[in-house]
PDB file of N, CA and C in Angstrom:
ATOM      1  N   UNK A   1     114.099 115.895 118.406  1.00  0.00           N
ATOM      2  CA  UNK A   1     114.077 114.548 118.950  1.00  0.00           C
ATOM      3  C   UNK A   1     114.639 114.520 120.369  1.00  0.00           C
ATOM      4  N   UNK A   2     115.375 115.372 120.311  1.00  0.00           N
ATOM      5  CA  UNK A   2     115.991 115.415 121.901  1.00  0.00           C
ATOM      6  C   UNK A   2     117.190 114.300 121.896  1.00  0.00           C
ATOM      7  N   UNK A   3     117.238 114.451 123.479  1.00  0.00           N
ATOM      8  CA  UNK A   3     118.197 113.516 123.611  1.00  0.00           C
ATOM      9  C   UNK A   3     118.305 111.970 123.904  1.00  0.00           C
ATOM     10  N   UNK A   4     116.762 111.755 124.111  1.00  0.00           N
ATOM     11  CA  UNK A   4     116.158 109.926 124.161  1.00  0.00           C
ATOM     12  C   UNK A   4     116.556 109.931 122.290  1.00  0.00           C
ATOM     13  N   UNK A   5     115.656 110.801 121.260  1.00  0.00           N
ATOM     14  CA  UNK A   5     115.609 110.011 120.128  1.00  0.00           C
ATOM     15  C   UNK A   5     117.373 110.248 119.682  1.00  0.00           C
ATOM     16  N   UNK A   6     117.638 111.092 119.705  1.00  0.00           N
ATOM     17  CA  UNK A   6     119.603 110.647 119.679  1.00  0.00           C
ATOM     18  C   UNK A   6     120.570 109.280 119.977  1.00  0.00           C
ATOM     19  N   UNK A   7     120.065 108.972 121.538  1.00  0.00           N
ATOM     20  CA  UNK A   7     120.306 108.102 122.002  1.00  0.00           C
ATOM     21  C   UNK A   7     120.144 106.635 121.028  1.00  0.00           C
ATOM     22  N   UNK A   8     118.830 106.819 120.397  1.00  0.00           N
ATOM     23  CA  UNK A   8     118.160 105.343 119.799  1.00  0.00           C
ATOM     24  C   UNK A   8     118.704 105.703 118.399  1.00  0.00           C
ATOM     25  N   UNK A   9     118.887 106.710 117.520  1.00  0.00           N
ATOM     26  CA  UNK A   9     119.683 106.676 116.691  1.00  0.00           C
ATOM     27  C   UNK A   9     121.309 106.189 116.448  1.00  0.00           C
ATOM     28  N   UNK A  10     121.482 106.270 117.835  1.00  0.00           N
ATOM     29  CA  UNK A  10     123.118 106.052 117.565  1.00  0.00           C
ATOM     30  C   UNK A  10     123.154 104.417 118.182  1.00  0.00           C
ATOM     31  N   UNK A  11     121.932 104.135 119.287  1.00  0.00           N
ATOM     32  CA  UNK A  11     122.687 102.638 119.074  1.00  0.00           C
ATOM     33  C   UNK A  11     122.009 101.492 118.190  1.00  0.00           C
ATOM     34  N   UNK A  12     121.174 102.598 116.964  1.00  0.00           N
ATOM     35  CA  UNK A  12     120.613 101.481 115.978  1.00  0.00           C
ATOM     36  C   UNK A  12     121.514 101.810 114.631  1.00  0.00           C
ATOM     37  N   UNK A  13     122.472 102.721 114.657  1.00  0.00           N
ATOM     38  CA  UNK A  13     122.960 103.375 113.184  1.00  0.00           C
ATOM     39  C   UNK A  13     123.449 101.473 112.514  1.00  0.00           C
ATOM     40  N   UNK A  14     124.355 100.679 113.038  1.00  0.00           N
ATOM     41  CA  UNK A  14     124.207 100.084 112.122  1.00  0.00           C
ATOM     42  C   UNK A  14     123.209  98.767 111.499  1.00  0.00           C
ATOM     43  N   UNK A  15     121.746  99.060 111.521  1.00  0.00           N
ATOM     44  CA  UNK A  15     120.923  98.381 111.692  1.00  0.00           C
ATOM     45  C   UNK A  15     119.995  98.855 110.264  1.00  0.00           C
ATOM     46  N   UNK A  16     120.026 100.696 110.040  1.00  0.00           N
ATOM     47  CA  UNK A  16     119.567 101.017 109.277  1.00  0.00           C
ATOM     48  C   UNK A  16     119.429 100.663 108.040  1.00  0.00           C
ATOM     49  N   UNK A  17     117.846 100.515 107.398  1.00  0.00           N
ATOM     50  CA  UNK A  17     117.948  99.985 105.757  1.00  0.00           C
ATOM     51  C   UNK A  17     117.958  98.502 105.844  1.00  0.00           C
ATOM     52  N   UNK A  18     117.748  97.590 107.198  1.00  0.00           N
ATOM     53  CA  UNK A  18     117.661  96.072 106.679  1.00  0.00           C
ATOM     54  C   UNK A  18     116.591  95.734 106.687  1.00  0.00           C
ATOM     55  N   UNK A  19     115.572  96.687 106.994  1.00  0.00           N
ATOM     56  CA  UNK A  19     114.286  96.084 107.795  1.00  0.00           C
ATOM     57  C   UNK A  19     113.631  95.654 109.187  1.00  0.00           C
ATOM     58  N   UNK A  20     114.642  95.782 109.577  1.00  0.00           N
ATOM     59  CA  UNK A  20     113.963  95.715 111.537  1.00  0.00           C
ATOM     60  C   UNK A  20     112.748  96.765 111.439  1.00  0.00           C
ATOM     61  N   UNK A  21     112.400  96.052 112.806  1.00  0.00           N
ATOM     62  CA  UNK A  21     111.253  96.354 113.715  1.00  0.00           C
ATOM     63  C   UNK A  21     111.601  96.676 114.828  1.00  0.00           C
ATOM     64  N   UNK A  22     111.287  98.115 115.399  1.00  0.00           N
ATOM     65  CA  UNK A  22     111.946  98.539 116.895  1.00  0.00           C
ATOM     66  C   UNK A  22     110.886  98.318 117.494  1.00  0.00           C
ATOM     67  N   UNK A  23     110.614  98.673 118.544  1.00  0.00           N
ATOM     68  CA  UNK A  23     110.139  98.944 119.652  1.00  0.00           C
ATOM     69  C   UNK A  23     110.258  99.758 120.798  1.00  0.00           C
ATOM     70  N   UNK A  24     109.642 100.973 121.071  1.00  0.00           N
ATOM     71  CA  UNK A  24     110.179 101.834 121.790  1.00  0.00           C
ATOM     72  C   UNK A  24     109.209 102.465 123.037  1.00  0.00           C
ATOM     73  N   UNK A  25     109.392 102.844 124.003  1.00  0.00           N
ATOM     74  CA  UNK A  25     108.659 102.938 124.763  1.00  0.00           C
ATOM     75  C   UNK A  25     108.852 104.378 125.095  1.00  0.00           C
ATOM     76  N   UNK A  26     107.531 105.351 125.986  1.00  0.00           N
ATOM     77  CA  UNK A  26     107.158 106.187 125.893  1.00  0.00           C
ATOM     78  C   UNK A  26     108.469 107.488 126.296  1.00  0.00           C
ATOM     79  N   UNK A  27     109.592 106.895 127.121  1.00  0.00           N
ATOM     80  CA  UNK A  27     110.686 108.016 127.602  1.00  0.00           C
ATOM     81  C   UNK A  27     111.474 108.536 126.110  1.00  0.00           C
ATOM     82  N   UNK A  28     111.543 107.474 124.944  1.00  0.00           N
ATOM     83  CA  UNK A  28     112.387 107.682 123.980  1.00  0.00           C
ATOM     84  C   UNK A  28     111.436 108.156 122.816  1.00  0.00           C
ATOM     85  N   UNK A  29     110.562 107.826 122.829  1.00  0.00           N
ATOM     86  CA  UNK A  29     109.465 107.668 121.112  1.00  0.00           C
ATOM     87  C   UNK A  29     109.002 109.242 120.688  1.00  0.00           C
ATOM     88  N   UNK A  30     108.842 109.513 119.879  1.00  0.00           N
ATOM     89  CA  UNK A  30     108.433 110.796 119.343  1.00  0.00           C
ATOM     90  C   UNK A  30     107.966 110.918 117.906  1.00  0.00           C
ATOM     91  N   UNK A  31     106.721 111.784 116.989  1.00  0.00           N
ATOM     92  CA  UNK A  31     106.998 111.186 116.300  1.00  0.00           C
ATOM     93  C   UNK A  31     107.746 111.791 115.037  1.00  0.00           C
ATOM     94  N   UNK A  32     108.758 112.978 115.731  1.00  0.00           N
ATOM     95  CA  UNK A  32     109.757 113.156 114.680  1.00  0.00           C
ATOM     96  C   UNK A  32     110.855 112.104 114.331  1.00  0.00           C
ATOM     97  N   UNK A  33     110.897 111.240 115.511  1.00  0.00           N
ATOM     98  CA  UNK A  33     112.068 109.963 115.932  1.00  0.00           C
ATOM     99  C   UNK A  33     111.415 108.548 114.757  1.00  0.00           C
ATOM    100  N   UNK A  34     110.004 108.712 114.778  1.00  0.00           N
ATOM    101  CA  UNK A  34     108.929 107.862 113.560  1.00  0.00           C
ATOM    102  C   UNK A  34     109.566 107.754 112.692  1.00  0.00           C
ATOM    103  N   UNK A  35     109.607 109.417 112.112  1.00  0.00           N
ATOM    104  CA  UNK A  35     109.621 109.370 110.530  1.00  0.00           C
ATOM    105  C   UNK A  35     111.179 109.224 110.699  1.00  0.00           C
ATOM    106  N   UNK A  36     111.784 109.754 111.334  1.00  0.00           N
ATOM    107  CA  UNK A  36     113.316 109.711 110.780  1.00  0.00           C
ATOM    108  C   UNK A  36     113.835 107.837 110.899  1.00  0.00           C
ATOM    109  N   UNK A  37     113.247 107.559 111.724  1.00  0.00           N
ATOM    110  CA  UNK A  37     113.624 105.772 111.206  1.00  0.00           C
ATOM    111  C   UNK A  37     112.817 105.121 110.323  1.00  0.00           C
ATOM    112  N   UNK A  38     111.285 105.781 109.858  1.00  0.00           N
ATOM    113  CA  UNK A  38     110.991 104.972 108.750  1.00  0.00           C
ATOM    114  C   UNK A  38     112.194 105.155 107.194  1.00  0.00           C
ATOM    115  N   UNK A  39     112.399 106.821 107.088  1.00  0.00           N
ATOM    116  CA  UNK A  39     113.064 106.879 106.388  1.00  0.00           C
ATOM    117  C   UNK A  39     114.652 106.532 106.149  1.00  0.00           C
ATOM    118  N   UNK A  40     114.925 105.652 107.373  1.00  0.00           N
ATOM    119  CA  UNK A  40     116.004 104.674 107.204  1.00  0.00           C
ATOM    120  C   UNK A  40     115.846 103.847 107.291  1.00  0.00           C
ATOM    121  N   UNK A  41     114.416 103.266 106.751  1.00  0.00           N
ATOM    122  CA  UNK A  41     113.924 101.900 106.302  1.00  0.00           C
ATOM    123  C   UNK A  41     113.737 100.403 107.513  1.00  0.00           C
ATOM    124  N   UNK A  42     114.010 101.628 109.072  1.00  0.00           N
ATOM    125  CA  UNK A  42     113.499 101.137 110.120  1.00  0.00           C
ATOM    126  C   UNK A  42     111.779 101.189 110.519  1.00  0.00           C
ATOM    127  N   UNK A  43     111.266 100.494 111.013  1.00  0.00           N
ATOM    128  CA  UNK A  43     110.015 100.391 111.699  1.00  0.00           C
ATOM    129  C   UNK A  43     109.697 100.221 113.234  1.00  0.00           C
ATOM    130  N   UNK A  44     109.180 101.249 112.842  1.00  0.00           N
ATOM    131  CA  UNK A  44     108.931 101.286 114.727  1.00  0.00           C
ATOM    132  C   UNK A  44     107.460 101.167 115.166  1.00  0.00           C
ATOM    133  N   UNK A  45     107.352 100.986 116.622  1.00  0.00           N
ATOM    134  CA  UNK A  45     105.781 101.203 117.008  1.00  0.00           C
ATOM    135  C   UNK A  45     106.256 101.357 118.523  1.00  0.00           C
ATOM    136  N   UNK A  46     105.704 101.732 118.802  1.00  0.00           N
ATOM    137  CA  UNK A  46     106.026 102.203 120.261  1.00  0.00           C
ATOM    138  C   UNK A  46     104.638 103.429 120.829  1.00  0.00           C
ATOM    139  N   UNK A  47     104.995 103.456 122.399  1.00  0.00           N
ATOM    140  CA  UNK A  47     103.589 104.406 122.834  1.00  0.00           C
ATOM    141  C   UNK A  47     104.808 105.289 122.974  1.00  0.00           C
ATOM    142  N   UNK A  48     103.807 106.383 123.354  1.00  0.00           N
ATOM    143  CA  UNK A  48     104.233 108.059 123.175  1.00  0.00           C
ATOM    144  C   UNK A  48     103.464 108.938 124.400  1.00  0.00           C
ATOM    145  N   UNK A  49     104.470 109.959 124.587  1.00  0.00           N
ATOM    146  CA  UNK A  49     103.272 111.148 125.686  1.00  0.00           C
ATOM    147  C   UNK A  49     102.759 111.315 124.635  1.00  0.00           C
ATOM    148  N   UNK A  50     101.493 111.775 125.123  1.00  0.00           N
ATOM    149  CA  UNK A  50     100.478 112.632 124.248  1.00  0.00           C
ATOM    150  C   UNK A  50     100.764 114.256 124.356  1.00  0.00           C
ATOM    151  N   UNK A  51     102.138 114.710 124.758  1.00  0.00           N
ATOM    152  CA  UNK A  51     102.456 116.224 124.953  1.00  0.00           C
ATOM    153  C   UNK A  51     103.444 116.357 124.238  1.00  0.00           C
ATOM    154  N   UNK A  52     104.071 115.332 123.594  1.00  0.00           N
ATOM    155  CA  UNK A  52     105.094 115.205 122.533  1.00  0.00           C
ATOM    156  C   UNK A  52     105.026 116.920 121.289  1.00  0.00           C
ATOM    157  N   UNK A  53     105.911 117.182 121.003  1.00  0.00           N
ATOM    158  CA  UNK A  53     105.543 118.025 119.908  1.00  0.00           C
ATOM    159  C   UNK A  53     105.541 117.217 118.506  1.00  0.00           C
ATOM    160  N   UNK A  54     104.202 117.706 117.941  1.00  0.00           N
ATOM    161  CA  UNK A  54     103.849 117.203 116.780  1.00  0.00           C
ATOM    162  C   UNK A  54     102.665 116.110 116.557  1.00  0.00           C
ATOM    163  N   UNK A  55     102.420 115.771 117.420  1.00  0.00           N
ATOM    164  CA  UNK A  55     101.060 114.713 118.029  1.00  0.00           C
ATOM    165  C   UNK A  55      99.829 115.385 118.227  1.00  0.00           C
ATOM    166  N   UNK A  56      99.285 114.816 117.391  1.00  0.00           N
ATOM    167  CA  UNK A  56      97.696 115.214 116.973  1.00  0.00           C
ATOM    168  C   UNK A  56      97.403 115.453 118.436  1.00  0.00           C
ATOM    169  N   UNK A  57      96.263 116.372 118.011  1.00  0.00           N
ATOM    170  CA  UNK A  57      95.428 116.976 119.343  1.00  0.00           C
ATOM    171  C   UNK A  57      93.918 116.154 119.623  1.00  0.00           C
ATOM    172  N   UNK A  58      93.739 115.703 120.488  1.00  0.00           N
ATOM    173  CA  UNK A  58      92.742 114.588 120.269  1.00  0.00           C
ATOM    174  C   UNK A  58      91.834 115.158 121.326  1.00  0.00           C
ATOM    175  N   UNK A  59      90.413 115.508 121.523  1.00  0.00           N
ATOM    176  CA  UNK A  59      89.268 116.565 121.990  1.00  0.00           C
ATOM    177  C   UNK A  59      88.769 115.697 122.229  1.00  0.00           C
ATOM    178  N   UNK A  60      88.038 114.291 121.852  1.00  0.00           N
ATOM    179  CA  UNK A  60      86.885 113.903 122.184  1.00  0.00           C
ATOM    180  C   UNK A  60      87.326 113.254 123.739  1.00  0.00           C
ATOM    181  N   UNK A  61      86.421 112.708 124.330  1.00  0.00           N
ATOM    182  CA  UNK A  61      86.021 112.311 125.100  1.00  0.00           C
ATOM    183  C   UNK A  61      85.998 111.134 124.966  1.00  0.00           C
ATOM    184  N   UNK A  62      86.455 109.512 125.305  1.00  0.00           N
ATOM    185  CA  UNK A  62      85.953 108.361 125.183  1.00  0.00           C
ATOM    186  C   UNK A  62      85.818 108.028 126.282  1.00  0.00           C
ATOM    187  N   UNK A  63      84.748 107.002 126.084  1.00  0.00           N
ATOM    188  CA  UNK A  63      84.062 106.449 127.140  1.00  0.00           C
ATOM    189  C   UNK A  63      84.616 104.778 126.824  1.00  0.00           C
ATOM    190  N   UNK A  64      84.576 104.182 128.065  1.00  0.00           N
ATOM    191  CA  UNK A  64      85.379 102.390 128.264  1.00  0.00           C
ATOM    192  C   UNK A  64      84.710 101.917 126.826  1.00  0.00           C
ATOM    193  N   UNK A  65      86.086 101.122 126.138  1.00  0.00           N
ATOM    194  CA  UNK A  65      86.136 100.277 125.028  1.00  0.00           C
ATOM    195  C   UNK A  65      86.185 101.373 123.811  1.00  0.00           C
ATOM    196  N   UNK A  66      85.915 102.662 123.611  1.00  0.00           N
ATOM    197  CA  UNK A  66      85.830 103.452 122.185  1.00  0.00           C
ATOM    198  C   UNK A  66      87.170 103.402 122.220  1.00  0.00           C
ATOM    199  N   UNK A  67      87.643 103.871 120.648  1.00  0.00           N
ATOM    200  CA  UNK A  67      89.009 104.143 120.363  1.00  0.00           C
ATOM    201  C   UNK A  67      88.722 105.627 119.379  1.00  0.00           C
ATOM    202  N   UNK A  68      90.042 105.775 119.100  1.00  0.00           N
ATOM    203  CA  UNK A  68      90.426 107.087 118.068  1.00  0.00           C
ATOM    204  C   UNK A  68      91.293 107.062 117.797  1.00  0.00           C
ATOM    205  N   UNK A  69      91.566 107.027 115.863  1.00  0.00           N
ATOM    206  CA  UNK A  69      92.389 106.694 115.569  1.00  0.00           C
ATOM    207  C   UNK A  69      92.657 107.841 114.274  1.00  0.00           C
ATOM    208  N   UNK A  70      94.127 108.320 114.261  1.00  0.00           N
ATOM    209  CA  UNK A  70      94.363 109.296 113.567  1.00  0.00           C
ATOM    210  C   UNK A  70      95.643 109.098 112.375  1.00  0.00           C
ATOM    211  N   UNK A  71      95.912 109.573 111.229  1.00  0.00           N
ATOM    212  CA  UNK A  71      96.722 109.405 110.722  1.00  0.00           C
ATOM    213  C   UNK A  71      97.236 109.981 109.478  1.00  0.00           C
ATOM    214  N   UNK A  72      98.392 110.201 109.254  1.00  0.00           N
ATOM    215  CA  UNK A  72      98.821 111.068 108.237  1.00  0.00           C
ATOM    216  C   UNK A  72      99.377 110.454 107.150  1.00  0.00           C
ATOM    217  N   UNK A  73      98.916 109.393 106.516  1.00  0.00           N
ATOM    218  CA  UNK A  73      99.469 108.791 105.779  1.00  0.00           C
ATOM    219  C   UNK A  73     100.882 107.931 106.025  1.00  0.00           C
ATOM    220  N   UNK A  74     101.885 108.416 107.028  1.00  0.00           N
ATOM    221  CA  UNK A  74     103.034 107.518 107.256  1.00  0.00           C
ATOM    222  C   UNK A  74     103.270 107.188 108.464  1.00  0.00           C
ATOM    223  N   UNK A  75     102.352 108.115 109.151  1.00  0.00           N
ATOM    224  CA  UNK A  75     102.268 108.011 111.049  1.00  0.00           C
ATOM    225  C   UNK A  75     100.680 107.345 111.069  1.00  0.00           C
ATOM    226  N   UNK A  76     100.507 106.459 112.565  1.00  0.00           N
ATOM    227  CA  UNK A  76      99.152 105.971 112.423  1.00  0.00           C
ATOM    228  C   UNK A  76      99.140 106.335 114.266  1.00  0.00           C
ATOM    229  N   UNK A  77      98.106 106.988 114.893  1.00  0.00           N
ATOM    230  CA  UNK A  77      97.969 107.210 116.312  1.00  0.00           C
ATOM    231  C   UNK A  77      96.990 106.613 116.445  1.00  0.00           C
ATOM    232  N   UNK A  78      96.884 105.575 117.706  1.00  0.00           N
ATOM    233  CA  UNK A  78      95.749 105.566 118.204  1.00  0.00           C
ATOM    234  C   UNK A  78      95.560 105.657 119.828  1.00  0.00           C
ATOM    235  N   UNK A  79      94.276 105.842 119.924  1.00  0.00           N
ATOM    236  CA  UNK A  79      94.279 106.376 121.453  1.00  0.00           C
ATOM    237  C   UNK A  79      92.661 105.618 121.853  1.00  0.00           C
TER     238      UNK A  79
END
């Protein structure tokens, strides 16, 4: 997670398990930083580099208005 998702862990620790909704933007978000706040019953959504480690590899090509959308059952990407 580094040291952005550290950062957002420690100034949400007492928040964990009520149900919030974060919001995070691309310097902090990751999506090992995802799962470790879903599984403290936080929710997040936030954009992301696409060079992140662990972020689907996405090949196609879109052209104006297509999307692509990927997901692993607890993570949802779209691009």
């Amino acid at each position: 997670m580094g040291f952005g998702g550290a950062a957002v862990l420690t100034m949400l620790d007492e928040y964990f398990f009520s149900g919030h909704r974060v919001i995070i933007d691309n310097w902090f978000m990751s999506p090992t930083l995802a799962l470790n706040l879903l599984e403290k019953g936080t929710f997040v959504i936030g954009t992301v580099k696409k060079n992140r480690k662990r972020m689907p590899k996405f090949t196609t090509k879109l052209r104006k208005g297509q999307l692509e959308v990927c997901s692993n059952g607890r993570l949802l990407v779209e691009r």
